[in-house]
C-alpha atoms as a PDB file:
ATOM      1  CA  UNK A   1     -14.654  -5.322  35.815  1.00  0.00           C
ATOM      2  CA  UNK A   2     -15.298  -5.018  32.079  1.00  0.00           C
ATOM      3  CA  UNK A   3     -14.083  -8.571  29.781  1.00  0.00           C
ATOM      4  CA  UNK A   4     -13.677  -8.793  26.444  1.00  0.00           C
ATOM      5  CA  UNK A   5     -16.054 -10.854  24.916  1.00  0.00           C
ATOM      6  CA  UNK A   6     -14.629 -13.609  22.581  1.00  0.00           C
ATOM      7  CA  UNK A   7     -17.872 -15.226  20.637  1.00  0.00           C
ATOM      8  CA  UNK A   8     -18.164 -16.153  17.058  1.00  0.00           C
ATOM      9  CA  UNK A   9     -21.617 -14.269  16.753  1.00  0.00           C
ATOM     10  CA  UNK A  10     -19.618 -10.622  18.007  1.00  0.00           C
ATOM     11  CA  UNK A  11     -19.568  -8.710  14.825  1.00  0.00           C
ATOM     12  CA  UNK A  12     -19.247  -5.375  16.610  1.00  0.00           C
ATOM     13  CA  UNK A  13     -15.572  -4.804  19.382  1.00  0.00           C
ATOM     14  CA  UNK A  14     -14.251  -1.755  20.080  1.00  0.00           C
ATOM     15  CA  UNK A  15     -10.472  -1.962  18.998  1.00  0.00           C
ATOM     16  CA  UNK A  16      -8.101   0.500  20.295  1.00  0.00           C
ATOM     17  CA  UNK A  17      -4.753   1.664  18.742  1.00  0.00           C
ATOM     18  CA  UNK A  18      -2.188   2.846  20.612  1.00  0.00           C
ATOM     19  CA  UNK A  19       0.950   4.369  19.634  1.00  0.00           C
ATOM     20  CA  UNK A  20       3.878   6.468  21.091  1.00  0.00           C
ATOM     21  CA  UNK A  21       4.202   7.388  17.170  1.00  0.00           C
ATOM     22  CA  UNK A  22       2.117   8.643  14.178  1.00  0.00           C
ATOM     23  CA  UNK A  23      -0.150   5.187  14.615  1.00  0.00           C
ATOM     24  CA  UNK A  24       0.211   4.178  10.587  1.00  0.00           C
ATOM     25  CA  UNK A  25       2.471   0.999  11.608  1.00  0.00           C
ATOM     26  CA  UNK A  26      -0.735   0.119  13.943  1.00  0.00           C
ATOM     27  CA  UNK A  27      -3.462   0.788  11.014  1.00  0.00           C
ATOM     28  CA  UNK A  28      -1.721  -1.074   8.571  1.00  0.00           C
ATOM     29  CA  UNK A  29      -1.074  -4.162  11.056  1.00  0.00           C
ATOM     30  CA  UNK A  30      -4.852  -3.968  12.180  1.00  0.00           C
ATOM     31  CA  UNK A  31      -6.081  -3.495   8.712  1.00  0.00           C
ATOM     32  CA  UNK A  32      -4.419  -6.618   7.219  1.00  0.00           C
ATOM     33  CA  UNK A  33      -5.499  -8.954  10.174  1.00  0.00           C
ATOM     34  CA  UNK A  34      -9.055  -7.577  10.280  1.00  0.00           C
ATOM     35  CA  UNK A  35      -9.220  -8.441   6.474  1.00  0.00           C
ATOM     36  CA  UNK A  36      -9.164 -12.116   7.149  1.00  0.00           C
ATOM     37  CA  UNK A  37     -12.782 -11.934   9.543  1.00  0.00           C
ATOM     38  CA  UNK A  38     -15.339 -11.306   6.788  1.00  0.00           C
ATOM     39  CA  UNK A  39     -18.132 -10.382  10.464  1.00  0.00           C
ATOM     40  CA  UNK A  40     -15.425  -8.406  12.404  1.00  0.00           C
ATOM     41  CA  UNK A  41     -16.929  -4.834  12.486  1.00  0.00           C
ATOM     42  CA  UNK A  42     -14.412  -2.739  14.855  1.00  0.00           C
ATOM     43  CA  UNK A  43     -15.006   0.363  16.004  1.00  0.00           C
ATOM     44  CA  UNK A  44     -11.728   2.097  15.937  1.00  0.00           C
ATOM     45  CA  UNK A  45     -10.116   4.279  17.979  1.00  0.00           C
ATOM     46  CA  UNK A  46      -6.834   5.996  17.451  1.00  0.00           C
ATOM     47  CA  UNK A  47      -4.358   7.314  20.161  1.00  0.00           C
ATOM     48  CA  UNK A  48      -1.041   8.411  18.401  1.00  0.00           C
ATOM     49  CA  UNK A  49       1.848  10.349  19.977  1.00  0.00           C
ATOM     50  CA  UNK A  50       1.595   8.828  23.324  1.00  0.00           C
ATOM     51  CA  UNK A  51       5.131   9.609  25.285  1.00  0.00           C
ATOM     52  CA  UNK A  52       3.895  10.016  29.019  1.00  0.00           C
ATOM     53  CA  UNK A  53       2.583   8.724  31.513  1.00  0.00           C
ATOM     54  CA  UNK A  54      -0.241  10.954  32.466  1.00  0.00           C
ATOM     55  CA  UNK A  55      -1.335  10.861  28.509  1.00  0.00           C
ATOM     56  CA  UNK A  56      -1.348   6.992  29.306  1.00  0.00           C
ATOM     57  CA  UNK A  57      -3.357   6.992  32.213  1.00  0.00           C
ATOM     58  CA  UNK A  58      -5.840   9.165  30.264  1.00  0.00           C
ATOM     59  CA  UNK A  59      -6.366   6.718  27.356  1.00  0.00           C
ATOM     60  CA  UNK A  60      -6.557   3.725  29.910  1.00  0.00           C
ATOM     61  CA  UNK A  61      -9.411   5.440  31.462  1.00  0.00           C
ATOM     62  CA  UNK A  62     -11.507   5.405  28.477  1.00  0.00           C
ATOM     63  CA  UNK A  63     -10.206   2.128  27.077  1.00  0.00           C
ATOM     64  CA  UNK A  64     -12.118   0.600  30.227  1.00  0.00           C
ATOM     65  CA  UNK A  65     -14.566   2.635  29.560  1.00  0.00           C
ATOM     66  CA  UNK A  66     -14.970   0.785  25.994  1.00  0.00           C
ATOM     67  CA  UNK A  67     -13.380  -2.374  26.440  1.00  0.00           C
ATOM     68  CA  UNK A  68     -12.273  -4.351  23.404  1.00  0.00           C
ATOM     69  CA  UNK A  69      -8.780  -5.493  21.769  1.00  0.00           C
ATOM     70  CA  UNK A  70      -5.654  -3.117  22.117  1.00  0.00           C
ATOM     71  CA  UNK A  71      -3.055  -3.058  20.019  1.00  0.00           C
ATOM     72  CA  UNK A  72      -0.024  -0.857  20.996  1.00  0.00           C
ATOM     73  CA  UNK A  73       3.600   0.090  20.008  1.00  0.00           C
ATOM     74  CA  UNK A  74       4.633   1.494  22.847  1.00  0.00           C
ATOM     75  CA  UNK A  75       8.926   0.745  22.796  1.00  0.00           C
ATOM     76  CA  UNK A  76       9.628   2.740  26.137  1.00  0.00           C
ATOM     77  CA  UNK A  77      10.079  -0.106  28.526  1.00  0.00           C
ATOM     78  CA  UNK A  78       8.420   1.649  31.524  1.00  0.00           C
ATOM     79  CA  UNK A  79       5.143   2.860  29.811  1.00  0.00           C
ATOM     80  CA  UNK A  80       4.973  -0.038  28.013  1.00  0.00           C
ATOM     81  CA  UNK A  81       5.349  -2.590  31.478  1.00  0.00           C
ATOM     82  CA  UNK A  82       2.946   0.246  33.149  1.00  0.00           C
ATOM     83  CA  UNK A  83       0.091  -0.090  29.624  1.00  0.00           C
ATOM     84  CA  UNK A  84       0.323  -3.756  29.733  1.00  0.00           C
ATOM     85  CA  UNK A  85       0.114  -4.521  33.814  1.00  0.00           C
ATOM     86  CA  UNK A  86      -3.206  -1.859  33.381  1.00  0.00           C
ATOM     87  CA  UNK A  87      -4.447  -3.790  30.212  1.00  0.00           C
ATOM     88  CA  UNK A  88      -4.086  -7.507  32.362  1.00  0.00           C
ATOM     89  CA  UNK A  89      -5.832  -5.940  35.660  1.00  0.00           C
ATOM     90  CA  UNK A  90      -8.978  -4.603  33.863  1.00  0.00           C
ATOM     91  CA  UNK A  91      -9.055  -8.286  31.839  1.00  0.00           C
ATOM     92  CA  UNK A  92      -8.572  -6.439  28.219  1.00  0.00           C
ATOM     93  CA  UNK A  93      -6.451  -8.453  25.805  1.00  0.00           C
ATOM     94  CA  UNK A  94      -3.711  -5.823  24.843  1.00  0.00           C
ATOM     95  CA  UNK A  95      -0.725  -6.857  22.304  1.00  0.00           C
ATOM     96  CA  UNK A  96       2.204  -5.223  21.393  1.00  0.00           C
ATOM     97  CA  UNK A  97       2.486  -5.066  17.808  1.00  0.00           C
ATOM     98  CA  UNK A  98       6.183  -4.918  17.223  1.00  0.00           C
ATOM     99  CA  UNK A  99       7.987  -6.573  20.183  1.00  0.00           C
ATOM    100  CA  UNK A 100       7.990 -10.377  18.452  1.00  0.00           C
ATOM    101  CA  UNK A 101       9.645  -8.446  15.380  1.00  0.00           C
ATOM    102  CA  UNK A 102      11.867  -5.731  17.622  1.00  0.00           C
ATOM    103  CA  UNK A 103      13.022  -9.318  19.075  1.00  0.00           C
ATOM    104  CA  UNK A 104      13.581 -11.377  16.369  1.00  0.00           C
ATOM    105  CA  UNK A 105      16.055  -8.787  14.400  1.00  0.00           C
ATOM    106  CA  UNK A 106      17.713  -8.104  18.094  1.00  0.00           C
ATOM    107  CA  UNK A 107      18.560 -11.569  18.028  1.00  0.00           C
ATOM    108  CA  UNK A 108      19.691 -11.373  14.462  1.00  0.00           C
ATOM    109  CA  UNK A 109      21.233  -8.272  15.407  1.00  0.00           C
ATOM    110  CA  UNK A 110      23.032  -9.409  18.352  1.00  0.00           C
ATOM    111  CA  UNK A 111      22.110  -5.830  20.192  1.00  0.00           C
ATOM    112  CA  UNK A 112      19.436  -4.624  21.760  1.00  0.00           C
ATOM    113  CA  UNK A 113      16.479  -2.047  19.845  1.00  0.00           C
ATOM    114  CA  UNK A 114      17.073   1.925  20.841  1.00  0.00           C
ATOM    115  CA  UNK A 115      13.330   1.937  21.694  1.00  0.00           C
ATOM    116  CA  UNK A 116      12.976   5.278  20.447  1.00  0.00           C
ATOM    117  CA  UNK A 117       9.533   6.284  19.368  1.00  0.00           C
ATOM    118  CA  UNK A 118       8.375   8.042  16.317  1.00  0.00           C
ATOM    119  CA  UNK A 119      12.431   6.218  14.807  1.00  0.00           C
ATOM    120  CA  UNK A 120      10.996   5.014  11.576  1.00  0.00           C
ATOM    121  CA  UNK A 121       9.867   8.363  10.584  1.00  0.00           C
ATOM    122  CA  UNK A 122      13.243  10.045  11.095  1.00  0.00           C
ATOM    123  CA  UNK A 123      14.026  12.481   8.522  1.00  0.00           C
ATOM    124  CA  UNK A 124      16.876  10.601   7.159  1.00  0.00           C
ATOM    125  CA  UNK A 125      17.326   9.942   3.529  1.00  0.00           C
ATOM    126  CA  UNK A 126      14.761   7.461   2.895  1.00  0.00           C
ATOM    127  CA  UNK A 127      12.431   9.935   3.708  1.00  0.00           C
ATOM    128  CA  UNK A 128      13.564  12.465   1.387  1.00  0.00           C
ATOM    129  CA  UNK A 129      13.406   9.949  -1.290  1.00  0.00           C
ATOM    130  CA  UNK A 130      10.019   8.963  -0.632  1.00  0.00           C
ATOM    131  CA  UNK A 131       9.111  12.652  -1.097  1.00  0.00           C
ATOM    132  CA  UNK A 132      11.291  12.974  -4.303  1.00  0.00           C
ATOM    133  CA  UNK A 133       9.522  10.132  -5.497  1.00  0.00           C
ATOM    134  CA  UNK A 134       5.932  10.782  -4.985  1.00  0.00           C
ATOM    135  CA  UNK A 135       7.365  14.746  -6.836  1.00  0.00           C
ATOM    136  CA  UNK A 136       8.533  12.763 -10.053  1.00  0.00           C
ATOM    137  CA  UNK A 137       5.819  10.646 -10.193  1.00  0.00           C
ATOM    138  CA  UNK A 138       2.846  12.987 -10.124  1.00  0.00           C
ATOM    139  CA  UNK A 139       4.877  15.307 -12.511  1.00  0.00           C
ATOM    140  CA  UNK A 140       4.887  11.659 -14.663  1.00  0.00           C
ATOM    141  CA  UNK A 141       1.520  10.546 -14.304  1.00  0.00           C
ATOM    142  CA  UNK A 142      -0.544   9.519 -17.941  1.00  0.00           C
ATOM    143  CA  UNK A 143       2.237  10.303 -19.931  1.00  0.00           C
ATOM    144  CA  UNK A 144       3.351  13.631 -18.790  1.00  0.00           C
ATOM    145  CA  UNK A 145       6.723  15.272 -18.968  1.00  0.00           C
ATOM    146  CA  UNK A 146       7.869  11.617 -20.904  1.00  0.00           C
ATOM    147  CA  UNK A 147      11.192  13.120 -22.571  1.00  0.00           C
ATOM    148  CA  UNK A 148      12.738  12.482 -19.107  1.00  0.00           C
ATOM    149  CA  UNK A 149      11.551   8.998 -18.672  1.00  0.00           C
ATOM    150  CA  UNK A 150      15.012   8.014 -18.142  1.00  0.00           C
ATOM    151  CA  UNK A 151      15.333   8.972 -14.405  1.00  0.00           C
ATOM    152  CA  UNK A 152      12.703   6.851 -13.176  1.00  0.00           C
ATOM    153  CA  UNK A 153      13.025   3.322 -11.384  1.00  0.00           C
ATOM    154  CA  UNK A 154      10.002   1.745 -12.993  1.00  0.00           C
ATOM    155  CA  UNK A 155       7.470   2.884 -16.114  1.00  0.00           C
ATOM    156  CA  UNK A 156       4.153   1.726 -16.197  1.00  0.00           C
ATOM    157  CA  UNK A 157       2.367   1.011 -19.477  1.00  0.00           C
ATOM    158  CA  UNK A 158      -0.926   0.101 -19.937  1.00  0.00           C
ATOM    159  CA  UNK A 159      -4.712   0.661 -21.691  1.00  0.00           C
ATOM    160  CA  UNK A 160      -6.966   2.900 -20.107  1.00  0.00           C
ATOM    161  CA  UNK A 161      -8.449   2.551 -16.496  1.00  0.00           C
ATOM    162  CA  UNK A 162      -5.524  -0.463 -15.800  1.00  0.00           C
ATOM    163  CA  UNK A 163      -5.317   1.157 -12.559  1.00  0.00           C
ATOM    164  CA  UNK A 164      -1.697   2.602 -13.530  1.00  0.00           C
ATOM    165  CA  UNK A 165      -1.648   5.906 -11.774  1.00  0.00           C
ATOM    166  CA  UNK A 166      -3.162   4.626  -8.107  1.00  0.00           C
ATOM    167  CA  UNK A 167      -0.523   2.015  -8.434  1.00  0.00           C
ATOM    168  CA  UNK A 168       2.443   4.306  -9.446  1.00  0.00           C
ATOM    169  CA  UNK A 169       1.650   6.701  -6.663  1.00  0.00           C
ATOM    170  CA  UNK A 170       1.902   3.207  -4.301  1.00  0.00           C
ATOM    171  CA  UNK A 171       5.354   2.532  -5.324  1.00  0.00           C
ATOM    172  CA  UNK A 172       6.155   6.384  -5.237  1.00  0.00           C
ATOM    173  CA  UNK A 173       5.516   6.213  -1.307  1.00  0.00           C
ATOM    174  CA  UNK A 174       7.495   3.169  -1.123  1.00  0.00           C
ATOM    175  CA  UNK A 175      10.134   5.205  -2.679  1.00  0.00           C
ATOM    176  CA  UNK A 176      10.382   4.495  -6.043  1.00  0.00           C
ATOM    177  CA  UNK A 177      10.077   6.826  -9.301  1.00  0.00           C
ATOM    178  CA  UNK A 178       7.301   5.873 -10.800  1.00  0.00           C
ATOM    179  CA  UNK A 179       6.111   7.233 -14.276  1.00  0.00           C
ATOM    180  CA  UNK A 180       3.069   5.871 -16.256  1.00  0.00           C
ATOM    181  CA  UNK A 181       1.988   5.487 -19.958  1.00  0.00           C
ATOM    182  CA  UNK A 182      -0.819   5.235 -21.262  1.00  0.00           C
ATOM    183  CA  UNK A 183      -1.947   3.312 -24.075  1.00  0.00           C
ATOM    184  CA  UNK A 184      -4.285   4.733 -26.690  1.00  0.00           C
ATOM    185  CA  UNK A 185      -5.930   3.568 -29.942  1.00  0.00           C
ATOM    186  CA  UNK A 186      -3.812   5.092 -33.313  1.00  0.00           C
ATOM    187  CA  UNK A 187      -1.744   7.198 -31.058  1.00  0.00           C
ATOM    188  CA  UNK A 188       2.128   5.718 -30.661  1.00  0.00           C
ATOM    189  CA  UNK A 189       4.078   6.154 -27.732  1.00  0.00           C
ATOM    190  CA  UNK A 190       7.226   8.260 -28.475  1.00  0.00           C
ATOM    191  CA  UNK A 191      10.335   6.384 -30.033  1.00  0.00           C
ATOM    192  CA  UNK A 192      12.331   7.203 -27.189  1.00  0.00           C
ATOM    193  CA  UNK A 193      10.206   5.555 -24.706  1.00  0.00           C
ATOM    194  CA  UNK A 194      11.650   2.547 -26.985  1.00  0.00           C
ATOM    195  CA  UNK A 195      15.346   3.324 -25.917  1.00  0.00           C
ATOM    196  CA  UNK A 196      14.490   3.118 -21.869  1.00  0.00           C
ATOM    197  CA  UNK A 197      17.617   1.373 -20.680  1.00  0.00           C
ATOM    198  CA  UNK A 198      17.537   2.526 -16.549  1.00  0.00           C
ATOM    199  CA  UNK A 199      13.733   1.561 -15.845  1.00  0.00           C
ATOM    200  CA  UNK A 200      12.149  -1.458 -15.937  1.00  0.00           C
ATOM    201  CA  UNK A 201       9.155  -1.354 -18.250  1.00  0.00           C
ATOM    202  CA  UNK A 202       5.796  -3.137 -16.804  1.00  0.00           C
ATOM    203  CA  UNK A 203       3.271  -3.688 -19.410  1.00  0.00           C
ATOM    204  CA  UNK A 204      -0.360  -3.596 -16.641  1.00  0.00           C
ATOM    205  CA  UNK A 205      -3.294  -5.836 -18.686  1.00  0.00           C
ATOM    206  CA  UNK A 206      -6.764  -7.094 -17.860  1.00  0.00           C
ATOM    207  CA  UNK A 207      -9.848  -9.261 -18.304  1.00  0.00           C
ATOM    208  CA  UNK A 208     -12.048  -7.388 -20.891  1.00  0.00           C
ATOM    209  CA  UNK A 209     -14.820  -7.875 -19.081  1.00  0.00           C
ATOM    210  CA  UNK A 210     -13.410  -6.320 -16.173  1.00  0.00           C
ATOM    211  CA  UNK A 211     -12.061  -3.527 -18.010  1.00  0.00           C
ATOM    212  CA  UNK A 212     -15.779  -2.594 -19.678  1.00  0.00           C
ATOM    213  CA  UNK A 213     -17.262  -2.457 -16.304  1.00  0.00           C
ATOM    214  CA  UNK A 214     -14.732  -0.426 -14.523  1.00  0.00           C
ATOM    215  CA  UNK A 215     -14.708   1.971 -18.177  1.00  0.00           C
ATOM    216  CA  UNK A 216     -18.404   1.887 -17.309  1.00  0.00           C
ATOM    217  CA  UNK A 217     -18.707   2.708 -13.725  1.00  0.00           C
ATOM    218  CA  UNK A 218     -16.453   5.075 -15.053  1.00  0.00           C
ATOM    219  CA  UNK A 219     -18.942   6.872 -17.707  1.00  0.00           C
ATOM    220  CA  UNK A 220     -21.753   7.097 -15.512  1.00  0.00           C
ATOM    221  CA  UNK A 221     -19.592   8.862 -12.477  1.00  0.00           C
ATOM    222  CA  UNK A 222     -18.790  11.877 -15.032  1.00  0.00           C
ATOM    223  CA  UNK A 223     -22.664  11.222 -16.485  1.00  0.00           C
ATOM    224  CA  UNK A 224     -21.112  10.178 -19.519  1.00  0.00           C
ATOM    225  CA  UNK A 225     -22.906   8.505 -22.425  1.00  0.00           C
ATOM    226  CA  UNK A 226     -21.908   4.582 -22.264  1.00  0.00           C
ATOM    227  CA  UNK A 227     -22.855   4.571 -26.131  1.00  0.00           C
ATOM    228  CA  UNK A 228     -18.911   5.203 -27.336  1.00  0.00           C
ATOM    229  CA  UNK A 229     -15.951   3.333 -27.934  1.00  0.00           C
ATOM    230  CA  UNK A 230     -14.561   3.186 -25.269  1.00  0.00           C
ATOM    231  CA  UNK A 231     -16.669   0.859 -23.798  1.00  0.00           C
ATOM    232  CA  UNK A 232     -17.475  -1.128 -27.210  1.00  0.00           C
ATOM    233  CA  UNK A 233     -16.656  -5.087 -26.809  1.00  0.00           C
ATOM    234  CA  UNK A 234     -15.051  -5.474 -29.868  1.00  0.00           C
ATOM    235  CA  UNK A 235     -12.723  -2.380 -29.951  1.00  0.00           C
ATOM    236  CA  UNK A 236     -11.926  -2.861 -25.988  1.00  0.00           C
ATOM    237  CA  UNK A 237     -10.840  -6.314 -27.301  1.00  0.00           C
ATOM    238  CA  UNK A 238      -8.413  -4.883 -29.840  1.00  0.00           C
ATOM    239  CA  UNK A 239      -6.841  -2.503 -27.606  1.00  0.00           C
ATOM    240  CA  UNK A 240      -5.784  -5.046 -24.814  1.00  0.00           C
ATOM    241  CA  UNK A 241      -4.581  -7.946 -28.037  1.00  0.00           C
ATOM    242  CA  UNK A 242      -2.963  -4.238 -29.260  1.00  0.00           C
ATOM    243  CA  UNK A 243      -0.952  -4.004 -26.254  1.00  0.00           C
ATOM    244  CA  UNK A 244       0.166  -7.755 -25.525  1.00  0.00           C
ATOM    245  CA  UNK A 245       1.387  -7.724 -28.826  1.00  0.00           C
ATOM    246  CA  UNK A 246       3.736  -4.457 -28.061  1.00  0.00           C
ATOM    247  CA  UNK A 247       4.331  -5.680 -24.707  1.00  0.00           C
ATOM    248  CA  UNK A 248       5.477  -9.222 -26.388  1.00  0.00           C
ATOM    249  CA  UNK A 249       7.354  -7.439 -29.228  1.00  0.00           C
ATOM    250  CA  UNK A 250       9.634  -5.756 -26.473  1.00  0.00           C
ATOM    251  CA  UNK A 251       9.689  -8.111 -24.049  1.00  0.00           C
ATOM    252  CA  UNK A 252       8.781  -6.533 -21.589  1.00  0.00           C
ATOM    253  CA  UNK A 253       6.687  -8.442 -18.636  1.00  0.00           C
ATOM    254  CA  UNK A 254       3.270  -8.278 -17.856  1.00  0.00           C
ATOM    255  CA  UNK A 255       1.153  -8.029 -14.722  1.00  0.00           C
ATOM    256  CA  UNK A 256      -2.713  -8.872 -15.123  1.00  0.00           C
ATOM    257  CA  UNK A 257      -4.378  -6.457 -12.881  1.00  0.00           C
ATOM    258  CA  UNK A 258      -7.674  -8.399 -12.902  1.00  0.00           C
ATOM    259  CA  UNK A 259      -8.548  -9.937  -9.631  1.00  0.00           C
ATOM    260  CA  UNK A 260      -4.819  -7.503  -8.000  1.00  0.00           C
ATOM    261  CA  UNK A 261      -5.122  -5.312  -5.644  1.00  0.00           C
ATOM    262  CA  UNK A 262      -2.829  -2.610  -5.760  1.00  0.00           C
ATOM    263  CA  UNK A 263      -0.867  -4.056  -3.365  1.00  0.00           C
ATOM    264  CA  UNK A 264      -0.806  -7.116  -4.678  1.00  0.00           C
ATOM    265  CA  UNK A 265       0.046  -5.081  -7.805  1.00  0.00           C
ATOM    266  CA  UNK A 266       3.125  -3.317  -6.604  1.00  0.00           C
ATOM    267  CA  UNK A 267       4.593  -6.658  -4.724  1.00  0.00           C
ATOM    268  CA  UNK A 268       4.883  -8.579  -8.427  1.00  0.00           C
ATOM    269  CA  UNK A 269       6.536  -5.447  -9.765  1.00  0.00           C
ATOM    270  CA  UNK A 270       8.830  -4.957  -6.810  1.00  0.00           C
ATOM    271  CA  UNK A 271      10.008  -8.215  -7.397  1.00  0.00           C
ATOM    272  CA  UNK A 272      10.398  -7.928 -11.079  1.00  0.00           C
ATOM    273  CA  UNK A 273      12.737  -4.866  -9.887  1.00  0.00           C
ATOM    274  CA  UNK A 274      14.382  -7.043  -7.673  1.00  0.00           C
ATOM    275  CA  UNK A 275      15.097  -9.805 -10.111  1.00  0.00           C
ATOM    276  CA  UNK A 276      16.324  -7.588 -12.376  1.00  0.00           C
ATOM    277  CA  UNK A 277      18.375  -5.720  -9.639  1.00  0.00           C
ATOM    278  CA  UNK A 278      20.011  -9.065  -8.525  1.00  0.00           C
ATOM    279  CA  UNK A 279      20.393 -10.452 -11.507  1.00  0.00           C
ATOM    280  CA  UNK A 280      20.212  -8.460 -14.165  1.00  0.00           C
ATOM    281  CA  UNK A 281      17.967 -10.161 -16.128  1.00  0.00           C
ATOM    282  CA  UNK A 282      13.730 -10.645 -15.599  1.00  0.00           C
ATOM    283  CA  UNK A 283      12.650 -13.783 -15.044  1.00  0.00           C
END
């Protein structure tokens, strides 16, 4: 009988995902908690789309085979009862992502979860706004198509290499329209972009430091020259006073980007949204 061995010095576990469904709930879940162990070094492997019995038995095989930490959505009852009695019997810690959650709004709820799989990537509307998002925002990206700026849910302004577009496309596949702007030296943005009254305006900024080495690491990816201005102290400076002073002559709020992830990024401006949403006002 294979056991999972829980040491401080293990660096190296084979971690198993397991999923009657695509598997992204699982990746996302594991990624985030795997984040916080700086020596956790799993070796991942992914089962998606599991829905019977025989596929289960299959995947149990090997995940004796290469014992380590499960984690599983799995919301039939049956298979799930069937994974988990399987899981206890070979001593291989196995946890079930969702139920705590699946409970918790069932309570709230007062009924019980379908326990469908694959439900959260129905093709119901949300989906097709995700998709009409993620359209309008790569039609939108670094100023593109701007005379129909109106339409989107957010607009992104920033200087160069403010990690605008990577974060637009983040809040596209949440679902929002996201268009971006960039900001550059002795060229104005249109005066309609002034006149925006649907989206809400972020104005992305970031340690000058920061933003020579990423301009940079940049450079020498293309095999650029680093001897221009784009990467010059002093001018680098001027843009990013250049655009607090537009962002603070509109009002509109700022995000530093600096030590953000995109993530990170895309939760503050959600917010804003929400603020704004809820109250009608930014805060």
């Amino acid at each position: 009988m294979h056991s999972f061995a829980n040491t401080a010095c293990m660096k190296r576990f084979h971690l198993h995902l397991v999923s009657d469904s695509t598997g992204e709930t699982l990746e996302a879940v594991a990624k985030a908690a795997i984040s916080q162990f700086e020596n956790a070094e799993p070796v991942k492997h992914y089962w998606p789309m599991v829905r019977t019995e025989g596929h289960l038995d299959r995947i149990l095989a090997d995940i004796v085979e290469k014992p380590g930490l499960v984690l599983f959505t799995l919301v039939n009852t049956k298979m799930r009862d069937r994974f988990q009695a399987r899981c206890i019997a070979a001593a291989i810690p196995a946890v079930s992502v969702l139920d705590p959650v699946l409970e918790a709004v069932g309570q709230f709820m007062g009924e019980r979860a379908k326990g469908l799989p694959g439900r959260q990537h129905a093709l119901d509307a949300a989906y097709f706004r995700r998709i009409d998002a993620v359209h309008y925002t790569m039609a939108h990206d670094d100023g593109l198509s701007a005379d129909d700026l109106e339409e989107a849910d957010i607009v992104l302004v920033g200087v160069s290499r403010t990690s605008k577009t990577p974060t637009a496309v983040y809040l596209a596949n949440r679902g929002y329209k996201t268009a971006n702007m960039p900001l550059v030296p002795k060229v104005p943005l249109p005066q309609s972009f002034f006149t925006l009254k649907k989206p809400l305006v972020v104005g992305l900024i970031v340690n000058h430091d920061r933003l020579i080495q990423v301009r940079r690491n940049r450079l020498r990816s293309m095999n650029q020259s680093e001897d221009t201005d784009y990467v010059a102290e002093v001018l680098v400076k001027e843009e990013l006073q250049a655009a607090r002073r537009l962002f603070n002559q509109h009002e509109w709020p700022v995000i530093d980007v600096t030590r953000r992830s995109i993530e990170e990024t895309a939760a503050a401006i959600l917010n804003l949204l929400n603020i704004r949403l809820e109250t009608g006002v930014l805060s």
